[in-house]
PDB file of N, CA and C in Angstrom:
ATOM      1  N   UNK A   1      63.736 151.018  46.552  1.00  0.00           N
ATOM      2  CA  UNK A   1      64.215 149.644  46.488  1.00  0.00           C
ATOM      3  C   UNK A   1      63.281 148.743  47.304  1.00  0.00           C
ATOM      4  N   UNK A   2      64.074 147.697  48.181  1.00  0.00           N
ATOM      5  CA  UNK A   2      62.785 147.035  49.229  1.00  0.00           C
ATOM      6  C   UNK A   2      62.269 147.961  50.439  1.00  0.00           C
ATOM      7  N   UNK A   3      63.017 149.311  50.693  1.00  0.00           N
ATOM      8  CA  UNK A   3      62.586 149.564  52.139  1.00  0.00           C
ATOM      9  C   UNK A   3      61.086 150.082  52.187  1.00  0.00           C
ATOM     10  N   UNK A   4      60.428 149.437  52.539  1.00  0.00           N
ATOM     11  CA  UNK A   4      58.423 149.653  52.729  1.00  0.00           C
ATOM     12  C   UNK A   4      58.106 148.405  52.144  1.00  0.00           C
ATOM     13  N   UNK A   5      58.827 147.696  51.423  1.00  0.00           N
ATOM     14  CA  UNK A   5      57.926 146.654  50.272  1.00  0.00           C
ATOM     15  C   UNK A   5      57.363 145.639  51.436  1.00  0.00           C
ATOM     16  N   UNK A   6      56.455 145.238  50.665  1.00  0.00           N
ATOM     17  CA  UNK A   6      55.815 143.877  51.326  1.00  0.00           C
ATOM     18  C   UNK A   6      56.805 142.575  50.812  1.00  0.00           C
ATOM     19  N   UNK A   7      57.275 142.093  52.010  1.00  0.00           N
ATOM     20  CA  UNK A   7      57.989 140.697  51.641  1.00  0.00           C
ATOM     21  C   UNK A   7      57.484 139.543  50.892  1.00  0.00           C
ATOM     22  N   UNK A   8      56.066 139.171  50.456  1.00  0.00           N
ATOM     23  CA  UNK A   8      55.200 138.712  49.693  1.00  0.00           C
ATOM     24  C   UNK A   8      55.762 136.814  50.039  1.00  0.00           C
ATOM     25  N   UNK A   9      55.977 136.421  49.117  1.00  0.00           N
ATOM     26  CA  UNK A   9      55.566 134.634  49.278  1.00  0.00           C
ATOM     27  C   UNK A   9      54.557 134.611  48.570  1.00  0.00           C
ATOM     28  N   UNK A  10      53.862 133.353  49.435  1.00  0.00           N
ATOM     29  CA  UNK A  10      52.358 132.575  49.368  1.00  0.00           C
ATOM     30  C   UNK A  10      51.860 133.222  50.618  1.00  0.00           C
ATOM     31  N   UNK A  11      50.584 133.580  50.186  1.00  0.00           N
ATOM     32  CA  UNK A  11      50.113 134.082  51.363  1.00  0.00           C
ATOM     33  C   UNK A  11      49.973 133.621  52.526  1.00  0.00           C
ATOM     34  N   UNK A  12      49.642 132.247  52.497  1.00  0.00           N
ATOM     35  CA  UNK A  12      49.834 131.374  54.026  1.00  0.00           C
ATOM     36  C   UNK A  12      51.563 131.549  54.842  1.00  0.00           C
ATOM     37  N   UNK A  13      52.549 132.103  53.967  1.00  0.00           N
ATOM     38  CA  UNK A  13      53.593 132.093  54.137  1.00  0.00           C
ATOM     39  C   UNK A  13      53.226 133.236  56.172  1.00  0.00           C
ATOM     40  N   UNK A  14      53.993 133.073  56.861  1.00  0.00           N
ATOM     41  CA  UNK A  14      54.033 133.692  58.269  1.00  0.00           C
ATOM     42  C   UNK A  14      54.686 135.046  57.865  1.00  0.00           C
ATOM     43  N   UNK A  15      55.178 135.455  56.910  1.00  0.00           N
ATOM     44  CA  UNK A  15      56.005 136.178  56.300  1.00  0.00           C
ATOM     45  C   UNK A  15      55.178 137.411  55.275  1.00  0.00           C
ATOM     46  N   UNK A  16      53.819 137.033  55.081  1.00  0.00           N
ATOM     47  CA  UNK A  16      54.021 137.652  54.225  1.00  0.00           C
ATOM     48  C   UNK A  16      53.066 139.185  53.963  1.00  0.00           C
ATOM     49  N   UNK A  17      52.551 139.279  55.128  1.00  0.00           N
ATOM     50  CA  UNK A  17      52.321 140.667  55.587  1.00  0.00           C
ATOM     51  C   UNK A  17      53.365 141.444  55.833  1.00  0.00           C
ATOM     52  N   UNK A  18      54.678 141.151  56.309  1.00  0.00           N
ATOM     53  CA  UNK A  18      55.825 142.123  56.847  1.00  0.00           C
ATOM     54  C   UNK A  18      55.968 142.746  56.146  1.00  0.00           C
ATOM     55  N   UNK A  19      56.948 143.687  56.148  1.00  0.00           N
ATOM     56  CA  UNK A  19      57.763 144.609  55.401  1.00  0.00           C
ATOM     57  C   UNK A  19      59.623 144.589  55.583  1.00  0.00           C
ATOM     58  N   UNK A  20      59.642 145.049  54.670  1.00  0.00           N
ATOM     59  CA  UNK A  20      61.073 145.025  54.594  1.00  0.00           C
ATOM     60  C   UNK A  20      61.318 146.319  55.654  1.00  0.00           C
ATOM     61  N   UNK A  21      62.624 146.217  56.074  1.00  0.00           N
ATOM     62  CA  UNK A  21      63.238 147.610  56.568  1.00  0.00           C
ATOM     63  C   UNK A  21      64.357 147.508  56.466  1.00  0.00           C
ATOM     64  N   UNK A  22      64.806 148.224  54.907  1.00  0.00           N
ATOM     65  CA  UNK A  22      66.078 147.916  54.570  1.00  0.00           C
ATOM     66  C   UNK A  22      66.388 149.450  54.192  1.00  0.00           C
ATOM     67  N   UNK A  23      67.697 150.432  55.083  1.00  0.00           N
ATOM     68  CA  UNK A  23      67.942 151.421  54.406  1.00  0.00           C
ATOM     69  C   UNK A  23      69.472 151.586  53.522  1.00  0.00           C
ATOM     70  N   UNK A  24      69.425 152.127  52.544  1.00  0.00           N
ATOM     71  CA  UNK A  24      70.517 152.487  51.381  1.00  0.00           C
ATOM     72  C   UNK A  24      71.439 153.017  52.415  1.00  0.00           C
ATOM     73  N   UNK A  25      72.716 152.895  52.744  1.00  0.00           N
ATOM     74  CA  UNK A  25      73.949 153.240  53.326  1.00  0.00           C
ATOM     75  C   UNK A  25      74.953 153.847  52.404  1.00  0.00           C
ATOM     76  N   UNK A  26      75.336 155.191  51.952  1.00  0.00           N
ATOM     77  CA  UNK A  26      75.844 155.413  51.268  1.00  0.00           C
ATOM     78  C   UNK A  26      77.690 155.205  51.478  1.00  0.00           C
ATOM     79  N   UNK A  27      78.716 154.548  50.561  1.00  0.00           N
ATOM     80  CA  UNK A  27      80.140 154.575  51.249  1.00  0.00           C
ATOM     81  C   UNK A  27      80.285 153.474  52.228  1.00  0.00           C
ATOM     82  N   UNK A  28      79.383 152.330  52.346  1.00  0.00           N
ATOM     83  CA  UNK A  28      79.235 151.852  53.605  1.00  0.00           C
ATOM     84  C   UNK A  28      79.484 150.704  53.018  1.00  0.00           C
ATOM     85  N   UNK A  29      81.236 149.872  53.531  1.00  0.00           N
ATOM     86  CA  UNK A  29      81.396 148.152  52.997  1.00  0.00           C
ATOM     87  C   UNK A  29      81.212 146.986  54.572  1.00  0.00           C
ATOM     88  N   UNK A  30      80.834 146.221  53.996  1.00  0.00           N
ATOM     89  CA  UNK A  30      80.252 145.395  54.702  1.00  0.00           C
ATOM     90  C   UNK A  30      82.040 144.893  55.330  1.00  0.00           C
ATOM     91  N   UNK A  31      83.170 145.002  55.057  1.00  0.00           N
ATOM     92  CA  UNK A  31      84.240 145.147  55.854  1.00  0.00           C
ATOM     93  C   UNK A  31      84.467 145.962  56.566  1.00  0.00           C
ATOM     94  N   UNK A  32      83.899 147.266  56.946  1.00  0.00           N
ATOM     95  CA  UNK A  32      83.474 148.038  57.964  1.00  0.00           C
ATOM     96  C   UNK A  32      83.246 147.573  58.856  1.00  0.00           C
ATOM     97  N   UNK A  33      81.771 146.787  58.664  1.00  0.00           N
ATOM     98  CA  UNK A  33      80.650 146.036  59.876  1.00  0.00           C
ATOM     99  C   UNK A  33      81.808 145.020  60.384  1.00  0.00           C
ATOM    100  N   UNK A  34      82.638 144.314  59.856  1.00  0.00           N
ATOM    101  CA  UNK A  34      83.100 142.999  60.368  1.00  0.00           C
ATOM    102  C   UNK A  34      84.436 143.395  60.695  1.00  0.00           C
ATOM    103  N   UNK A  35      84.933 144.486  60.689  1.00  0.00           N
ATOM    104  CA  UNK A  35      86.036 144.907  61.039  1.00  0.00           C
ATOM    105  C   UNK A  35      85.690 145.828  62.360  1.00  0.00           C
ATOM    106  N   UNK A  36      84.680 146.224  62.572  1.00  0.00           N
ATOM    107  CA  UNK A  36      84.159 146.970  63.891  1.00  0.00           C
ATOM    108  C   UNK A  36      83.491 145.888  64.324  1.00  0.00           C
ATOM    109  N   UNK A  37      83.001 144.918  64.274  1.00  0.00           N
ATOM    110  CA  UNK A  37      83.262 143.789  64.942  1.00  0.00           C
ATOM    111  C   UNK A  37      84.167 142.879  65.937  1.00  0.00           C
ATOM    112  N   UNK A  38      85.155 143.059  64.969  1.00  0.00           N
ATOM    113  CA  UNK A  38      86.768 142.573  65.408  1.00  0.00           C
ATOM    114  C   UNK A  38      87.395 143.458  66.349  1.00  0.00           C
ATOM    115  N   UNK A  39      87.063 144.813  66.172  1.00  0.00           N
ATOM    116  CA  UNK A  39      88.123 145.669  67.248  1.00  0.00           C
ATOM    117  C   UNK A  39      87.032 145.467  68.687  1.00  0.00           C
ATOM    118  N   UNK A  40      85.771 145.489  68.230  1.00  0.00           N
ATOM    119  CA  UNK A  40      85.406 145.559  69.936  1.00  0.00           C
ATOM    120  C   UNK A  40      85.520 144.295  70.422  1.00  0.00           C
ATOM    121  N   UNK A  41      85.643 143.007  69.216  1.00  0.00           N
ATOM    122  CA  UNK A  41      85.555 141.851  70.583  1.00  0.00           C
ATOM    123  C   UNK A  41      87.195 141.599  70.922  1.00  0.00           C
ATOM    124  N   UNK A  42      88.080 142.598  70.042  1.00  0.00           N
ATOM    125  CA  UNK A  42      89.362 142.667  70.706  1.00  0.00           C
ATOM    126  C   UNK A  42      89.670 143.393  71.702  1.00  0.00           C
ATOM    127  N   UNK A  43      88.930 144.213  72.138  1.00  0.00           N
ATOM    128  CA  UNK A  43      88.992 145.117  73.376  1.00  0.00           C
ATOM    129  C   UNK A  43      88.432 144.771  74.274  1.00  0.00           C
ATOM    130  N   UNK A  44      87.765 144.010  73.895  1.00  0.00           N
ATOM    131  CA  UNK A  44      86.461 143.184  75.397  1.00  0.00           C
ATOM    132  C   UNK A  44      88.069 141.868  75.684  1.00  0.00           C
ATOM    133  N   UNK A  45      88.535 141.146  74.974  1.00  0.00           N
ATOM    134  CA  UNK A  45      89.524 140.541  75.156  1.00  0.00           C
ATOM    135  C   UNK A  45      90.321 141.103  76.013  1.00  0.00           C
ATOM    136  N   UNK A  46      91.080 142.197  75.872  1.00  0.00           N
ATOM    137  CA  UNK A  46      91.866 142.701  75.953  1.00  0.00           C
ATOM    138  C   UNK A  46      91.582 143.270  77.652  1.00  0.00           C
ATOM    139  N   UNK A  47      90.320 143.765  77.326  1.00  0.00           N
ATOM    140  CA  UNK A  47      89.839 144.110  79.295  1.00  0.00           C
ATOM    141  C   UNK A  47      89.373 143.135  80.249  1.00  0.00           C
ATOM    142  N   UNK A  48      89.243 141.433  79.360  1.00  0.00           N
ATOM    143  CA  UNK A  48      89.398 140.567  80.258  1.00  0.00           C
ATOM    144  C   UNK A  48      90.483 140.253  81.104  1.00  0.00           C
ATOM    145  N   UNK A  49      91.539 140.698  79.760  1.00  0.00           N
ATOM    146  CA  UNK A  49      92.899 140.057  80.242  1.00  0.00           C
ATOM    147  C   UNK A  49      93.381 140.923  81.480  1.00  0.00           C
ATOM    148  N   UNK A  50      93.368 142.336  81.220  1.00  0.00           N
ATOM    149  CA  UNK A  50      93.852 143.386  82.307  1.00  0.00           C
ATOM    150  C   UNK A  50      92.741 142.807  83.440  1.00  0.00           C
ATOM    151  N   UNK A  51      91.836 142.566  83.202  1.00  0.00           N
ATOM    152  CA  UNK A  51      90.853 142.245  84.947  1.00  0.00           C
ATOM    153  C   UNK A  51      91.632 140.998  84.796  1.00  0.00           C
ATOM    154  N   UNK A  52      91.998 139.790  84.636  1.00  0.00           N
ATOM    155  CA  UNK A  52      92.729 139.057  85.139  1.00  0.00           C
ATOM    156  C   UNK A  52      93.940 139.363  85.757  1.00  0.00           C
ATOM    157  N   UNK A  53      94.628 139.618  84.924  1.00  0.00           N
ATOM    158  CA  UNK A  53      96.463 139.838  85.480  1.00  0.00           C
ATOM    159  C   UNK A  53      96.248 140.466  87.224  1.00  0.00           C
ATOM    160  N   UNK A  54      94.598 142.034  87.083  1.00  0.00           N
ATOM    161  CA  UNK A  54      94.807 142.737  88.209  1.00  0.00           C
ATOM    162  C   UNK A  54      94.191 142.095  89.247  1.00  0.00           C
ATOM    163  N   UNK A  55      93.320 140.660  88.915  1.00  0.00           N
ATOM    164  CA  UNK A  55      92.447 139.709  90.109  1.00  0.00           C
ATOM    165  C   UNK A  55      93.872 138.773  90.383  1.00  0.00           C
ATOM    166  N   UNK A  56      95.029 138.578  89.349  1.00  0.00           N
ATOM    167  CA  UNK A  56      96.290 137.749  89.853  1.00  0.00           C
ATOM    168  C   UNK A  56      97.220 138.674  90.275  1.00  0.00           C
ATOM    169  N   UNK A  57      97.155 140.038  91.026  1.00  0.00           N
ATOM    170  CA  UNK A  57      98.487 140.787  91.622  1.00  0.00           C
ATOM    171  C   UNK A  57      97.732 140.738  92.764  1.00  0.00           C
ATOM    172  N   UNK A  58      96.119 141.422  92.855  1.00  0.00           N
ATOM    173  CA  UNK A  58      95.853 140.902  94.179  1.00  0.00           C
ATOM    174  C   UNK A  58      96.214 139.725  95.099  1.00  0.00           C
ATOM    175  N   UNK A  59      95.657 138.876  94.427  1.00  0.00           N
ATOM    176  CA  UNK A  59      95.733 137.472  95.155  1.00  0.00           C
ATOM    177  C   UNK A  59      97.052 137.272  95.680  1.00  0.00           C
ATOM    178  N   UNK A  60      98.197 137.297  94.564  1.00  0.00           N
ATOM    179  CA  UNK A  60      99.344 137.215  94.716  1.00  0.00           C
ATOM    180  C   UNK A  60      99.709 138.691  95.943  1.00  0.00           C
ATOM    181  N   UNK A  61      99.327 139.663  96.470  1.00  0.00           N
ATOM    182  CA  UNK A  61      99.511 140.607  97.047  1.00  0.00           C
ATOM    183  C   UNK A  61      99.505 139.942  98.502  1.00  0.00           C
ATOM    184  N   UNK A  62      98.012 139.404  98.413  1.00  0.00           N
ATOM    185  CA  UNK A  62      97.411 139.270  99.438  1.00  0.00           C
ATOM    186  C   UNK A  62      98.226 137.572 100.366  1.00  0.00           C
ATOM    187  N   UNK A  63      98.382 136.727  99.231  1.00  0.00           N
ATOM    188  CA  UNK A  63      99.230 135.513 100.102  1.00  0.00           C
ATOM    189  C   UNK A  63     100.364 135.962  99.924  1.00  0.00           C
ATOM    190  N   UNK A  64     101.479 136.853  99.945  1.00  0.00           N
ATOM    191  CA  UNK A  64     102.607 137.333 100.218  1.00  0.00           C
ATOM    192  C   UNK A  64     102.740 138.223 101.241  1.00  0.00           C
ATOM    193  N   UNK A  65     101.430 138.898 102.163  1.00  0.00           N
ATOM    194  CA  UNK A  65     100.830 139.563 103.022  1.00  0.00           C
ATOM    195  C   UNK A  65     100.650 138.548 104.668  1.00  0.00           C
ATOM    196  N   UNK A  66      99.776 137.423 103.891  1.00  0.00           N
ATOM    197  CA  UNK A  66      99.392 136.086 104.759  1.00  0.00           C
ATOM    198  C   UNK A  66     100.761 135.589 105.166  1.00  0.00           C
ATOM    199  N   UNK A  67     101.516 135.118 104.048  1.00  0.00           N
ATOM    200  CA  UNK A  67     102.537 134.684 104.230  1.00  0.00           C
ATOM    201  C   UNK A  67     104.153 135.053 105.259  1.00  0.00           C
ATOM    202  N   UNK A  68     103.714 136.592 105.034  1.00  0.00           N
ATOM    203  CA  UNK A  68     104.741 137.569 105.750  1.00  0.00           C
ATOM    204  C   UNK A  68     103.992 137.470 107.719  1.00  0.00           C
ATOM    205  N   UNK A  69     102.884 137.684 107.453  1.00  0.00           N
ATOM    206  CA  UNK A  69     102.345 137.287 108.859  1.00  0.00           C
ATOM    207  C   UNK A  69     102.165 136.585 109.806  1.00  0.00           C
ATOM    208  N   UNK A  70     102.413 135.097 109.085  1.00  0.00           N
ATOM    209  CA  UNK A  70     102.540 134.027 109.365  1.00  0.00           C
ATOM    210  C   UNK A  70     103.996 133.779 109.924  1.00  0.00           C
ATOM    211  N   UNK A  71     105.416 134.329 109.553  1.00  0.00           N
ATOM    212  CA  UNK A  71     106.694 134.260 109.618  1.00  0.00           C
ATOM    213  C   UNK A  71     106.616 134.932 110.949  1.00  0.00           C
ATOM    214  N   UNK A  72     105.831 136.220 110.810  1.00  0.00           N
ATOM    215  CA  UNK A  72     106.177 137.086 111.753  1.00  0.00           C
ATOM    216  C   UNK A  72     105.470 136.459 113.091  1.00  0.00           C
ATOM    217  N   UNK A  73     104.429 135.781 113.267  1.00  0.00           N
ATOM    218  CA  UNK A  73     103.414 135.182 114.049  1.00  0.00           C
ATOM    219  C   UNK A  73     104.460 133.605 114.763  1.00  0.00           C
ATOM    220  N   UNK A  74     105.154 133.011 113.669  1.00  0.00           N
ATOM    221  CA  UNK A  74     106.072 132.509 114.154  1.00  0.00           C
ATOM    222  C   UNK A  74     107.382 132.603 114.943  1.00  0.00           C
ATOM    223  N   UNK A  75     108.197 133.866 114.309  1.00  0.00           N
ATOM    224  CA  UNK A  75     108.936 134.589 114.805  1.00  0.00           C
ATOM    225  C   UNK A  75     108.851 135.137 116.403  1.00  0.00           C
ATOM    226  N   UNK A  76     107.596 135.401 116.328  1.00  0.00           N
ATOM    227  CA  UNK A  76     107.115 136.114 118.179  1.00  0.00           C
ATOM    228  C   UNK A  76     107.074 134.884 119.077  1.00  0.00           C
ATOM    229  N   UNK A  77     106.577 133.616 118.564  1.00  0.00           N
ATOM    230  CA  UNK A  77     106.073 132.235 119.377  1.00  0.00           C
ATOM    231  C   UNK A  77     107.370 132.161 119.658  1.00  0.00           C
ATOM    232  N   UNK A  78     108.879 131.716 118.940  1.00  0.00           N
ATOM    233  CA  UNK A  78     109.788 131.406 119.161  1.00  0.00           C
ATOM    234  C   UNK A  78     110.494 132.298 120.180  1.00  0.00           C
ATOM    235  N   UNK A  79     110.124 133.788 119.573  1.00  0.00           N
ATOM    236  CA  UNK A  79     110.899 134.527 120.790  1.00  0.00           C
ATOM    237  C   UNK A  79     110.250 134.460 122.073  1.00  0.00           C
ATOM    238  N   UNK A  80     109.039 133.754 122.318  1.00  0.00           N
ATOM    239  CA  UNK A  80     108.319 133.873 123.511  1.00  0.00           C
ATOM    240  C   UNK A  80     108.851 132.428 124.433  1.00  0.00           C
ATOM    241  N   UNK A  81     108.906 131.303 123.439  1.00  0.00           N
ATOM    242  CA  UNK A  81     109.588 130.112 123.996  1.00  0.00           C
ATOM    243  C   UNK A  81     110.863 130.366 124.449  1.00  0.00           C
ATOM    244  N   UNK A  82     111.454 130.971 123.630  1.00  0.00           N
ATOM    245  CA  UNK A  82     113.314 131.409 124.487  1.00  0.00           C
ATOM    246  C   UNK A  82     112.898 132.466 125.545  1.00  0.00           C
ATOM    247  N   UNK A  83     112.578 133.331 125.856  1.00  0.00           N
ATOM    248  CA  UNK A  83     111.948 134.345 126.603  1.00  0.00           C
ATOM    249  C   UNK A  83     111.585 133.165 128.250  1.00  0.00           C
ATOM    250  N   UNK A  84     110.846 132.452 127.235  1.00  0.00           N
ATOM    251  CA  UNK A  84     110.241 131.629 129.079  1.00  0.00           C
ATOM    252  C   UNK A  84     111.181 130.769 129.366  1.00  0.00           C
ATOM    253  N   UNK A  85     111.758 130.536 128.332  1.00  0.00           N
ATOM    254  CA  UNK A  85     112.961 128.877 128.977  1.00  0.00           C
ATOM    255  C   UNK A  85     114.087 129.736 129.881  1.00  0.00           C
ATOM    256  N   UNK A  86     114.112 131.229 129.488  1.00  0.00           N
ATOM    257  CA  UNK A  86     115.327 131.705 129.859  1.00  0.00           C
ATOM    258  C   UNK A  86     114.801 131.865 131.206  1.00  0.00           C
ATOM    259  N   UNK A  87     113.793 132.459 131.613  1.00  0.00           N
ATOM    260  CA  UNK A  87     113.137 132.936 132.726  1.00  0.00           C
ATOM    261  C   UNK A  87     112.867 131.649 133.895  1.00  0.00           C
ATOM    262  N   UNK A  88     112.647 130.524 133.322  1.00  0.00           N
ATOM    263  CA  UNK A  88     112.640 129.196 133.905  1.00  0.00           C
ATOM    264  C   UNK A  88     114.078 128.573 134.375  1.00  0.00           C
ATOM    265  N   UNK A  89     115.063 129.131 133.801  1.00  0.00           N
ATOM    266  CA  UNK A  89     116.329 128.599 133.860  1.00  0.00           C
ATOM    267  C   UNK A  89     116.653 129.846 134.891  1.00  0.00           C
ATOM    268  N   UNK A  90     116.461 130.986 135.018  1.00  0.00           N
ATOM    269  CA  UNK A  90     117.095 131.700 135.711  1.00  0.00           C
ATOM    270  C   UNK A  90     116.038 131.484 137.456  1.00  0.00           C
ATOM    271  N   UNK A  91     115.042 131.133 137.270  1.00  0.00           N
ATOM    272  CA  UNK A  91     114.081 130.588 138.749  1.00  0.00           C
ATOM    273  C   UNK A  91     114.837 129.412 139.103  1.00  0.00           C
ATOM    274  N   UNK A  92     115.121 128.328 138.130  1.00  0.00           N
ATOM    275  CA  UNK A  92     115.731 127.202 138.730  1.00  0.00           C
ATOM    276  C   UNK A  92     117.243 127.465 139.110  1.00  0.00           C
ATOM    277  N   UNK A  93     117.867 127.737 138.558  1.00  0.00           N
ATOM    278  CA  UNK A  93     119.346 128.520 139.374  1.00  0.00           C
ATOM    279  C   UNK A  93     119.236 129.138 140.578  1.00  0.00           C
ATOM    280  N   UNK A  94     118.007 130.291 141.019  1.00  0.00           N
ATOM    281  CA  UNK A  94     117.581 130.605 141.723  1.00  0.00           C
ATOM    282  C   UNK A  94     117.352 130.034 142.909  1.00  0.00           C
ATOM    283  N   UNK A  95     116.540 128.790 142.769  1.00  0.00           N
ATOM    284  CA  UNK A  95     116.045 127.987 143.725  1.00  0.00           C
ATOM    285  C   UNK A  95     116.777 127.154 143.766  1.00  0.00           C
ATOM    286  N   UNK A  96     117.907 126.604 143.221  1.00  0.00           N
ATOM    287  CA  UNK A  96     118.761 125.895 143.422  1.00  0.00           C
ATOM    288  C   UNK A  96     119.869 126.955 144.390  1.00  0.00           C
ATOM    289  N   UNK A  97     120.131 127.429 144.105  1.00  0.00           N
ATOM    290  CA  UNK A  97     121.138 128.379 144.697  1.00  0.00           C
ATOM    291  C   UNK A  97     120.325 128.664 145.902  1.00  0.00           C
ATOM    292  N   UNK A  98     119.067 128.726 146.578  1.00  0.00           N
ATOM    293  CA  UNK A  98     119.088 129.239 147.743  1.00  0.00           C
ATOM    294  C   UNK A  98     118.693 128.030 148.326  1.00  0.00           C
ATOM    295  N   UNK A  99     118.654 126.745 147.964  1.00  0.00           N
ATOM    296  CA  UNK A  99     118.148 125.341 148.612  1.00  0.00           C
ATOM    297  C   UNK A  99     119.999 125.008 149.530  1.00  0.00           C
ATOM    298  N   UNK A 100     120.867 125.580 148.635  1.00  0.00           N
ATOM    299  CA  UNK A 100     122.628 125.040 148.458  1.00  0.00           C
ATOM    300  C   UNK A 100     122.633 125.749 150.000  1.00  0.00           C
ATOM    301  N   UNK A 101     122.087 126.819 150.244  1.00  0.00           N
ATOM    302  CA  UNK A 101     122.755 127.468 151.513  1.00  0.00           C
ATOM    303  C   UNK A 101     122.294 127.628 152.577  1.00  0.00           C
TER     304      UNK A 101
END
């Protein structure tokens, strides 16, 4: 068929030394090619989506992590402010009570 032929034209053509390289595919429909097309750029889809969802559980992991630390970072300040007011209140009773006698 064409596979070896010279692609011909006009000879000034840029074309027309080449050759064809075309081989006979036996059983082979061109809905094959475009249907194995379709499944891999549906799977490349498909492994974008899973690397997304798993770059959005991180993130989401990680400021529910921040977030928990932050409570807890608050939590200690507060117990440290009652901690000293109590300790301040029990010096001033203190020193009040031994100024009284």
């Amino acid at each position: 068929m064409l596979n070896g032929e010279q692609i011909g034209g006009k000879r000034r053509s840029s074309f027309y030394y080449d050759l064809w390289n075309i081989k006979y595919m036996s059983k082979f429909k061109w809905d094959d090619l475009t249907e194995e097309i379709a499944n891999k750029e549906a799977i490349r889809k498909q492994k974008l989506i899973m690397e997304l969802s798993l770059a959005k559980q991180e993130r989401d992991f990680y400021l529910s992590r921040e977030e928990n630390s932050r409570a807890q970072e608050a939590i200690q300040e507060r117990l440290q402010k009652k901690q000293q007011t109590r300790e301040s209140k029990k010096l001033d009773a203190g020193i009040s009570v031994d100024t009284e006698k």
